[in-house]
Protein backbone atom coordinates (compact mmCIF):
# COMPACT_ATOMS: atom_id res chain seq x y z
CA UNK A 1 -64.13 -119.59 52.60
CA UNK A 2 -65.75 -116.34 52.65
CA UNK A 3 -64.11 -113.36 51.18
CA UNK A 4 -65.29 -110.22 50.93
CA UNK A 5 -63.00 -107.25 48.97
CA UNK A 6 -63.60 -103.80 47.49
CA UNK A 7 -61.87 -103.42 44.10
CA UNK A 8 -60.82 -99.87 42.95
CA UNK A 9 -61.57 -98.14 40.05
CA UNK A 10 -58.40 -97.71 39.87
CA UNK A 11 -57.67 -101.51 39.59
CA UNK A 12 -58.64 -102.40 36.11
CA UNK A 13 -57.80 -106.02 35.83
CA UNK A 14 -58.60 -106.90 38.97
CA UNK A 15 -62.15 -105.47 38.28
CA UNK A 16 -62.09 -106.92 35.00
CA UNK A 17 -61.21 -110.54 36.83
CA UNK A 18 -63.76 -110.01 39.53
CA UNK A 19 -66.43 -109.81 36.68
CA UNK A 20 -65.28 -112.53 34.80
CA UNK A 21 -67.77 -115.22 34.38
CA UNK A 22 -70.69 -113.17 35.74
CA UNK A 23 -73.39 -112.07 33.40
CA UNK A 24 -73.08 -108.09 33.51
CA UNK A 25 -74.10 -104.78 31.82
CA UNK A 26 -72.03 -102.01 30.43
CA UNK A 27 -73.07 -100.39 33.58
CA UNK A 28 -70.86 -102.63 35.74
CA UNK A 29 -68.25 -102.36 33.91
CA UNK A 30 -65.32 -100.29 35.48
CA UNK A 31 -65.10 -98.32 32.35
CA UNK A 32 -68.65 -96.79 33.05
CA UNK A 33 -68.28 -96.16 36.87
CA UNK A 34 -65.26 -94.78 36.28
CA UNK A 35 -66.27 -92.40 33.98
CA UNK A 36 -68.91 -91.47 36.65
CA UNK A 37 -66.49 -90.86 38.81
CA UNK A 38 -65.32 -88.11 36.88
CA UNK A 39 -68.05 -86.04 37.82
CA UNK A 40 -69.11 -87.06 40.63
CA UNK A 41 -65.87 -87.29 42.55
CA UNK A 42 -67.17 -90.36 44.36
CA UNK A 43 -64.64 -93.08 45.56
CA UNK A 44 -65.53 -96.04 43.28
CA UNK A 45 -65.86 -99.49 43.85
CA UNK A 46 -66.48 -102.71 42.56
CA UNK A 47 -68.27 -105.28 45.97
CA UNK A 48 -67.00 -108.89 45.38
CA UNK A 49 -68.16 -111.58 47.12
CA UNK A 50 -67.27 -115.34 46.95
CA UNK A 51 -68.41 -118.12 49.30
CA UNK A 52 -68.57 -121.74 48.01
CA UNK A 53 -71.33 -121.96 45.19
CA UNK A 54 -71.87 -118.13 45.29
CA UNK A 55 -70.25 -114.72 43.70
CA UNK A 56 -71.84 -111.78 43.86
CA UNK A 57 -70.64 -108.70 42.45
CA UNK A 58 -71.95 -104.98 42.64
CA UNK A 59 -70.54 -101.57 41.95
CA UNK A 60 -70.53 -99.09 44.55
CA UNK A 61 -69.55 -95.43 45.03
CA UNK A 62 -69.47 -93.91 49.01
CA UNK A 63 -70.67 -90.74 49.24
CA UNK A 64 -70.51 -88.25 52.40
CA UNK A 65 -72.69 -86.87 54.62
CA UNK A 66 -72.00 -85.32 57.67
CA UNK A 67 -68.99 -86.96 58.64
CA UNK A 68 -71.09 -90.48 58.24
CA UNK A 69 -70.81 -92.49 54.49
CA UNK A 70 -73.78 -93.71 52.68
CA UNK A 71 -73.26 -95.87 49.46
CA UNK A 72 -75.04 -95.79 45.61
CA UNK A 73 -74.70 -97.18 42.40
CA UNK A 74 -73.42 -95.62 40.02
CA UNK A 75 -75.81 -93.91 37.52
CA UNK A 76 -77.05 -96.32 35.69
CA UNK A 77 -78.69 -100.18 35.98
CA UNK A 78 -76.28 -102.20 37.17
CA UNK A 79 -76.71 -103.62 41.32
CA UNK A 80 -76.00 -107.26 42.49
CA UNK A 81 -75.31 -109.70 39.49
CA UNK A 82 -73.90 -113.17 40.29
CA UNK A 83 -75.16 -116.86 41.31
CA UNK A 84 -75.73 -118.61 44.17
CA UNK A 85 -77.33 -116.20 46.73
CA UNK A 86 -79.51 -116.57 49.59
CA UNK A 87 -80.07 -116.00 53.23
CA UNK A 88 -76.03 -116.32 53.86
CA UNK A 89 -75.03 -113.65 51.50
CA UNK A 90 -77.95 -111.39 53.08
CA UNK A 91 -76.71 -112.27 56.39
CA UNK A 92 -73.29 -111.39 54.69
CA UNK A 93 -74.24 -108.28 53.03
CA UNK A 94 -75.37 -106.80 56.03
CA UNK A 95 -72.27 -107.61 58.31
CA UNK A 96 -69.49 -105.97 54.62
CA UNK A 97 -71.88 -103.04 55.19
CA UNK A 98 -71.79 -102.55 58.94
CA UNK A 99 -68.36 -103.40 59.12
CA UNK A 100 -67.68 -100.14 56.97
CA UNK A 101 -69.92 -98.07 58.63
CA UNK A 102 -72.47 -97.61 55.88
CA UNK A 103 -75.79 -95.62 57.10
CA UNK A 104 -77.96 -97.05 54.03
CA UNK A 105 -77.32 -97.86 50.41
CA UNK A 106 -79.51 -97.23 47.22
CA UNK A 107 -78.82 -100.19 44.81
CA UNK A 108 -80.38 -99.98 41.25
CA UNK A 109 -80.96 -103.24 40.55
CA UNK A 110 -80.75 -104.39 36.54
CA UNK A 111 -83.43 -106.92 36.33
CA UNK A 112 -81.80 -109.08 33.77
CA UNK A 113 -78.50 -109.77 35.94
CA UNK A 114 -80.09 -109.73 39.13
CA UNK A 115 -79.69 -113.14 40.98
CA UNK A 116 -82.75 -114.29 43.65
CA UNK A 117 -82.78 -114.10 46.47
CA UNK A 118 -80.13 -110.87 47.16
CA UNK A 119 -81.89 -108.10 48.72
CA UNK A 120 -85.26 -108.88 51.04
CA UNK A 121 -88.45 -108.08 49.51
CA UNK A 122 -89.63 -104.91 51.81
CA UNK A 123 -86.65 -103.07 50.55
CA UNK A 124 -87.20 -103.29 47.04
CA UNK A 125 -89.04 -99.92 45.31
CA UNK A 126 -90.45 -100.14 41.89
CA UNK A 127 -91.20 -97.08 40.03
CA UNK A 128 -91.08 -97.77 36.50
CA UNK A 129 -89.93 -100.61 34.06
CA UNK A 130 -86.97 -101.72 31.59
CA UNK A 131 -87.83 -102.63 28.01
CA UNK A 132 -85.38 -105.46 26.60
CA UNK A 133 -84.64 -106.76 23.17
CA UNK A 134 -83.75 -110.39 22.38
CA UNK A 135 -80.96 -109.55 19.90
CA UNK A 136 -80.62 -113.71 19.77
CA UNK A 137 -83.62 -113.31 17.48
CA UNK A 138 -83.35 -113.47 13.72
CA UNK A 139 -83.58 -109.59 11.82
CA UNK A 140 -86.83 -110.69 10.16
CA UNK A 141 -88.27 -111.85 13.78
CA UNK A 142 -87.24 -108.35 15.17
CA UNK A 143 -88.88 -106.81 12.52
CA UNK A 144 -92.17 -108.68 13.05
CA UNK A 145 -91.83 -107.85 16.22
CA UNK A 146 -92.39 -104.08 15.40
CA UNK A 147 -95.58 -102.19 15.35
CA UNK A 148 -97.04 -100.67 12.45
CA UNK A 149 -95.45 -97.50 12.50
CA UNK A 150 -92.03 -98.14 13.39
CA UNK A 151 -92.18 -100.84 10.68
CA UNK A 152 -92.59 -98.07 7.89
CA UNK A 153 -89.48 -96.37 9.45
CA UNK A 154 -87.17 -99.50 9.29
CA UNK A 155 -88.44 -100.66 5.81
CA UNK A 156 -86.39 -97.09 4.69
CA UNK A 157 -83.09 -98.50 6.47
CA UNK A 158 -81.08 -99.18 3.63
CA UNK A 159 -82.40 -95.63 1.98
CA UNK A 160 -81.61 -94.17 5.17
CA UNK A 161 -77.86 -96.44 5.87
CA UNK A 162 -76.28 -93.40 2.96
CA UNK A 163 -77.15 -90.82 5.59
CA UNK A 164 -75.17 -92.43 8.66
CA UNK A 165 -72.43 -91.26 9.93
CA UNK A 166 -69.19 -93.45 12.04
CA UNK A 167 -66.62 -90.72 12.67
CA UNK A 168 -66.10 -90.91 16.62
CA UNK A 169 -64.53 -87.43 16.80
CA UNK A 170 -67.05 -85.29 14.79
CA UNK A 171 -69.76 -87.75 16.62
CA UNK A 172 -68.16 -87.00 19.60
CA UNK A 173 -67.93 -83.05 19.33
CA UNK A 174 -71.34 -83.20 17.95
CA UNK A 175 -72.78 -85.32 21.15
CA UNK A 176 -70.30 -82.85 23.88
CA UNK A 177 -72.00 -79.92 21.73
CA UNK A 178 -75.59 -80.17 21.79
CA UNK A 179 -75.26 -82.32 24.93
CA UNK A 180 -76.26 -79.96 27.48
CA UNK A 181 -78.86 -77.70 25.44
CA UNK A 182 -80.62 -81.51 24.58
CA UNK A 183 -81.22 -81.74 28.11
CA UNK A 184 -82.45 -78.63 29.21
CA UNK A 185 -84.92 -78.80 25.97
CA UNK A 186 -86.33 -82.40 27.17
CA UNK A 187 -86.25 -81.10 30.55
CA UNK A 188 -84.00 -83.78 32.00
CA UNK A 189 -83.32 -84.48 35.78
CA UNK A 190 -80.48 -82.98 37.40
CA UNK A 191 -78.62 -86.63 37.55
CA UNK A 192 -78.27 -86.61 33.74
CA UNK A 193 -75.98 -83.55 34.16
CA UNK A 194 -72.46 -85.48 33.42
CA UNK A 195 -69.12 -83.29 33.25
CA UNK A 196 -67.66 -82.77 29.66
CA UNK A 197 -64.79 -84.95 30.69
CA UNK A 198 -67.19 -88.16 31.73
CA UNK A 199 -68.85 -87.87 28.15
CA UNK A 200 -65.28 -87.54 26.24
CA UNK A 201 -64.47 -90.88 27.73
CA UNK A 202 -67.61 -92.90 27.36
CA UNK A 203 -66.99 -92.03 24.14
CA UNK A 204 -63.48 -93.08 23.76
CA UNK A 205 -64.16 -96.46 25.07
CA UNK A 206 -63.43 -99.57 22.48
CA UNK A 207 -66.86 -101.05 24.29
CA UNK A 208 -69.22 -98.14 23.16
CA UNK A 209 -70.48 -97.89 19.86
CA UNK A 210 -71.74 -94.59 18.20
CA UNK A 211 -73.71 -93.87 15.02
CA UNK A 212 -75.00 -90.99 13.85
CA UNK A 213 -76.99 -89.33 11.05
CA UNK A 214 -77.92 -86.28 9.33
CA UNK A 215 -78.96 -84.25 6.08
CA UNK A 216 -76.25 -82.92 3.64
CA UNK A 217 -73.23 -84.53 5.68
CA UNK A 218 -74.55 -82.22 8.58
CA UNK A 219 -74.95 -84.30 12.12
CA UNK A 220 -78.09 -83.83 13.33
CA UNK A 221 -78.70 -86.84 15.45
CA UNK A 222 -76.51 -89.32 17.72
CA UNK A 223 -77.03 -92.90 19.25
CA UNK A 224 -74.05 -94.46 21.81
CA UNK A 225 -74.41 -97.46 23.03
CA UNK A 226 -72.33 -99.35 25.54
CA UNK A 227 -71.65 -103.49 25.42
CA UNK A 228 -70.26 -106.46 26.98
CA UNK A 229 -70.75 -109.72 25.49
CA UNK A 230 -73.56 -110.27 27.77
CA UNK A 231 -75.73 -107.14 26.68
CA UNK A 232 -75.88 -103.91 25.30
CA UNK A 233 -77.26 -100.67 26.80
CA UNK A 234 -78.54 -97.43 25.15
CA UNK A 235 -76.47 -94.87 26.36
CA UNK A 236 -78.00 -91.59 25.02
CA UNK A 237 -79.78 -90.77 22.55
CA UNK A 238 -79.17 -86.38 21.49
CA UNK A 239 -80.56 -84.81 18.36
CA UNK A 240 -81.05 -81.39 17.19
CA UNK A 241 -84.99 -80.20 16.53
CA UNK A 242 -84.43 -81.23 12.97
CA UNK A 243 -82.77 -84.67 13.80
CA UNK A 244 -85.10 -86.19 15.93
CA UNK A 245 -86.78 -88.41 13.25
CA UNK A 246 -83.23 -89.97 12.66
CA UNK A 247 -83.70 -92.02 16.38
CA UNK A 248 -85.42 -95.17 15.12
CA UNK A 249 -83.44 -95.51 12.17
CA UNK A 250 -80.33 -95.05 15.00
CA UNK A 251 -81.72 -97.90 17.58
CA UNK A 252 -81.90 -100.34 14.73
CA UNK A 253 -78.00 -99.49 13.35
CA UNK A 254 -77.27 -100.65 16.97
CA UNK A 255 -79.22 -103.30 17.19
CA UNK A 256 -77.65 -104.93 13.70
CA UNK A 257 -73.99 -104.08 15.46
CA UNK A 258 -74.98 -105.92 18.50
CA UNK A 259 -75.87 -108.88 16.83
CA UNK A 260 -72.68 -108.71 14.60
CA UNK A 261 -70.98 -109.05 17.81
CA UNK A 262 -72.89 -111.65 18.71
CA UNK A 263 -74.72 -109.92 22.10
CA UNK A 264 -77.75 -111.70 22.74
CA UNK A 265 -79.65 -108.81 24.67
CA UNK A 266 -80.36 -105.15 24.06
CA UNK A 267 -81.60 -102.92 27.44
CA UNK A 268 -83.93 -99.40 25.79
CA UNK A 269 -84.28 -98.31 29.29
CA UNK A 270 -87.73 -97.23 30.61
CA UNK A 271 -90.02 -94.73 31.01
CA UNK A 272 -90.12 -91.96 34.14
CA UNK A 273 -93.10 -93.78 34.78
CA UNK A 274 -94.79 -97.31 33.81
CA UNK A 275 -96.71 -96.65 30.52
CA UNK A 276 -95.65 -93.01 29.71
CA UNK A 277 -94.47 -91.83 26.35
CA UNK A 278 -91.36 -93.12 26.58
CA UNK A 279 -92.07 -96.20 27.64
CA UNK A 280 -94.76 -97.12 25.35
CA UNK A 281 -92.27 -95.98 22.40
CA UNK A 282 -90.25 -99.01 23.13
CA UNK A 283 -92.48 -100.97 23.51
CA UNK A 284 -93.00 -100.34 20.02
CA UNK A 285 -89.91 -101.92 19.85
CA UNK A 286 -91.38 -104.98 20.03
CA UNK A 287 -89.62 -104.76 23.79
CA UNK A 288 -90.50 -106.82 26.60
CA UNK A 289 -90.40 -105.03 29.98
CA UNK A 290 -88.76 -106.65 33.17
CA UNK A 291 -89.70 -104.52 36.86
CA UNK A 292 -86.97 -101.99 37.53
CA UNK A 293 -86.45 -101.76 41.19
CA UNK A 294 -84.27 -100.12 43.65
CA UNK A 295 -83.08 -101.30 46.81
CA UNK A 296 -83.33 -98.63 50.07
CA UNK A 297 -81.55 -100.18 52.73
CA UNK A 298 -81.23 -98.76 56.13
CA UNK A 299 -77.81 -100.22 57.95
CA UNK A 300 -77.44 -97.76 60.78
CA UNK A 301 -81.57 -96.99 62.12
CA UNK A 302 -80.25 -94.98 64.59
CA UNK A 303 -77.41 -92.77 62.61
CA UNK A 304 -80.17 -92.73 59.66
CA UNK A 305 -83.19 -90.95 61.80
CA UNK A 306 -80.48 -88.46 63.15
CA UNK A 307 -79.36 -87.35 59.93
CA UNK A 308 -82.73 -87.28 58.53
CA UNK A 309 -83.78 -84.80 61.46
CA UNK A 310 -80.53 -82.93 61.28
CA UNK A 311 -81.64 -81.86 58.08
CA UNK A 312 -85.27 -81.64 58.46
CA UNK A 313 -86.13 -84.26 56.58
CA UNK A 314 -89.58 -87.06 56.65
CA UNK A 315 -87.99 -90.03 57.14
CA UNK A 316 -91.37 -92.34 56.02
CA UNK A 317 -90.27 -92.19 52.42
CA UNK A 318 -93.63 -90.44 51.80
CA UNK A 319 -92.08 -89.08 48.66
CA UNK A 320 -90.37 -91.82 47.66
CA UNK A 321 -86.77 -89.88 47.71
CA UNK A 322 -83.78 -91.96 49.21
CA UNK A 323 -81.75 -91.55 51.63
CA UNK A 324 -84.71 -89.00 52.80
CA UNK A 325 -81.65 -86.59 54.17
CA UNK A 326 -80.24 -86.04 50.83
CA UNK A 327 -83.27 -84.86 49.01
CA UNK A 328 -82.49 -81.21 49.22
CA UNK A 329 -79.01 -81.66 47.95
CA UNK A 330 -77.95 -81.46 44.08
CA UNK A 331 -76.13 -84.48 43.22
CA UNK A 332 -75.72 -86.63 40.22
CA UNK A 333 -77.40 -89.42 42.04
């Protein structure tokens, strides 16, 4: 039997249920879109879908636009995760979607979750990549795993382990502190721009684990990381001017506390682009990359074209920007 349901953000264990038995990322969890929700004032969902031999999951948030609703992800990687899906469950997809009235959707898809055959292949955008750690590995193959230079940073880890610091609240004011003035010195996109009150939960969470480190007892640098026992995910990563050299030394506390809790895979993120700075410095991680993609799906042609001329808008994705109508607007996502 087919059943399709929208859980609330509100509903915790029936979210946590839903997810039960399905490989996921922090960013599915309803901890993480919930804190999202706190500044982006989106109604939250988690999509749950169950036919016989299939569940799919995937968190949504509906967001308006001239009296019509379009749907994201929440910031993050997250998207469809599950088993069993094929042409039914796109044929199923497609009628959940209509059914609510749904113009398009933009689904960030987490490449190590997503199940075939889920989205078709024309809708799927690749900009950039994800770099993933095997945390199943032994310590000494992670190391060997490590280019040159990043090994002379980790052989000072146990110098460096005196200089760590594990008190949530001073990490926590730290990290709400320096926060904003981080971004605006890396020059960060508008979507990393999370309320105060989304960061003080993250950080309250039993499921996120923060280190940080610093000169004299002073915090200078912060790590947070979010897990399930399926993965971990590098939150964020702030530092003063002076802390910066502290982020290695950071990435491999959490890797050691992943593998204490026995989580088999660590996500670094990616780049802005394939191959830029960022990316390559996780690949010198020893990190293998997986293609980061995003879905653009068009429900309503029609409804989409008027909104996208209603506010002057190219519709041909020339850009790359989706929905194409929303481009102009500020938003978190």
């Amino acid at each position: 039997m087919i059943n399709h349901r929208l859980i609330s953000a509100d509903s915790a264990d029936e979210w946590n249920e839903a997810l039960s038995g399905i490989g996921h990322s922090f960013y599915h969890t309803r901890e993480h879109c919930h804190a999202m929700s706190l500044t982006t004032g989106y109604d939250t969902y988690l999509y749950h879908y169950q036919d016989s031999g299939c569940r799919i999951v995937c968190p949504i948030a509906e967001r308006e636009f001239e009296g019509f609703k379009d749907i994201v992800t929440p910031y993050g990687f997250s998207g469809f995760a599950g088993y069993g899906a094929g042409y039914s469950f796109r044929k199923c997809w497609k009628e959940f979607v209509n059914s609510r009235g749904y113009v398009c959707g933009y689904i960030s898809m987490n490449p190590a979750f997503a199940p075939d055959e889920t989205f078709e292949k024309n809708e799927a955008k690749q900009n950039t990549n994800l770099y993933f750690l095997n945390t199943s590995l032994s310590l000494t193959e992670l190391f060997d795993n490590l280019d040159s230079n990043r090994k002379k940073l980790i052989k000072n880890f146990r110098s460096a382990e005196s200089k760590f610091i594990y008190d949530k609240e001073a990490l926590t004011d730290f990290f709400t502190g320096e926060y904003y003035s981080f971004l605006k010195r890396i020059n960060a996109s508008q979507a990393s721009y999370f309320s105060k009150e989304t960061l003080e939960y993250l950080c309250e969470l039993e499921n996120v684990f923060m280190v940080g480190a610093g000169d004299s007892g002073k915090i200078e640098a912060v790590y947070i990381f979010g897990f399930t026992p399926y993965s971990g995910d590098c939150l964020f990563n702030v530092a003063t001017e002076s802390g910066r050299h502290f982020a290695p030394l950071l990435l491999w506390r959490g890797l050691k506390f992943l593998k204490s809790k026995k989580v088999p895979l660590m996500n670094l993120g990616g780049g802005l682009k394939p191959d830029d700075s960022v990316a390559l410095s996780k690949e010198r991680f020893g990190a293998y990359k997986l293609p980061f993609v995003n879905l653009h799906q068009i429900y309503d042609a029609e409804r989409y074209n008027m909104l996208c001329a209603k506010a002057g808008a190219n519709d041909n994705e020339s850009e790359g920007y989706f929905p194409a109508y929303r481009k102009n607007i500020k938003s978190n996502h």
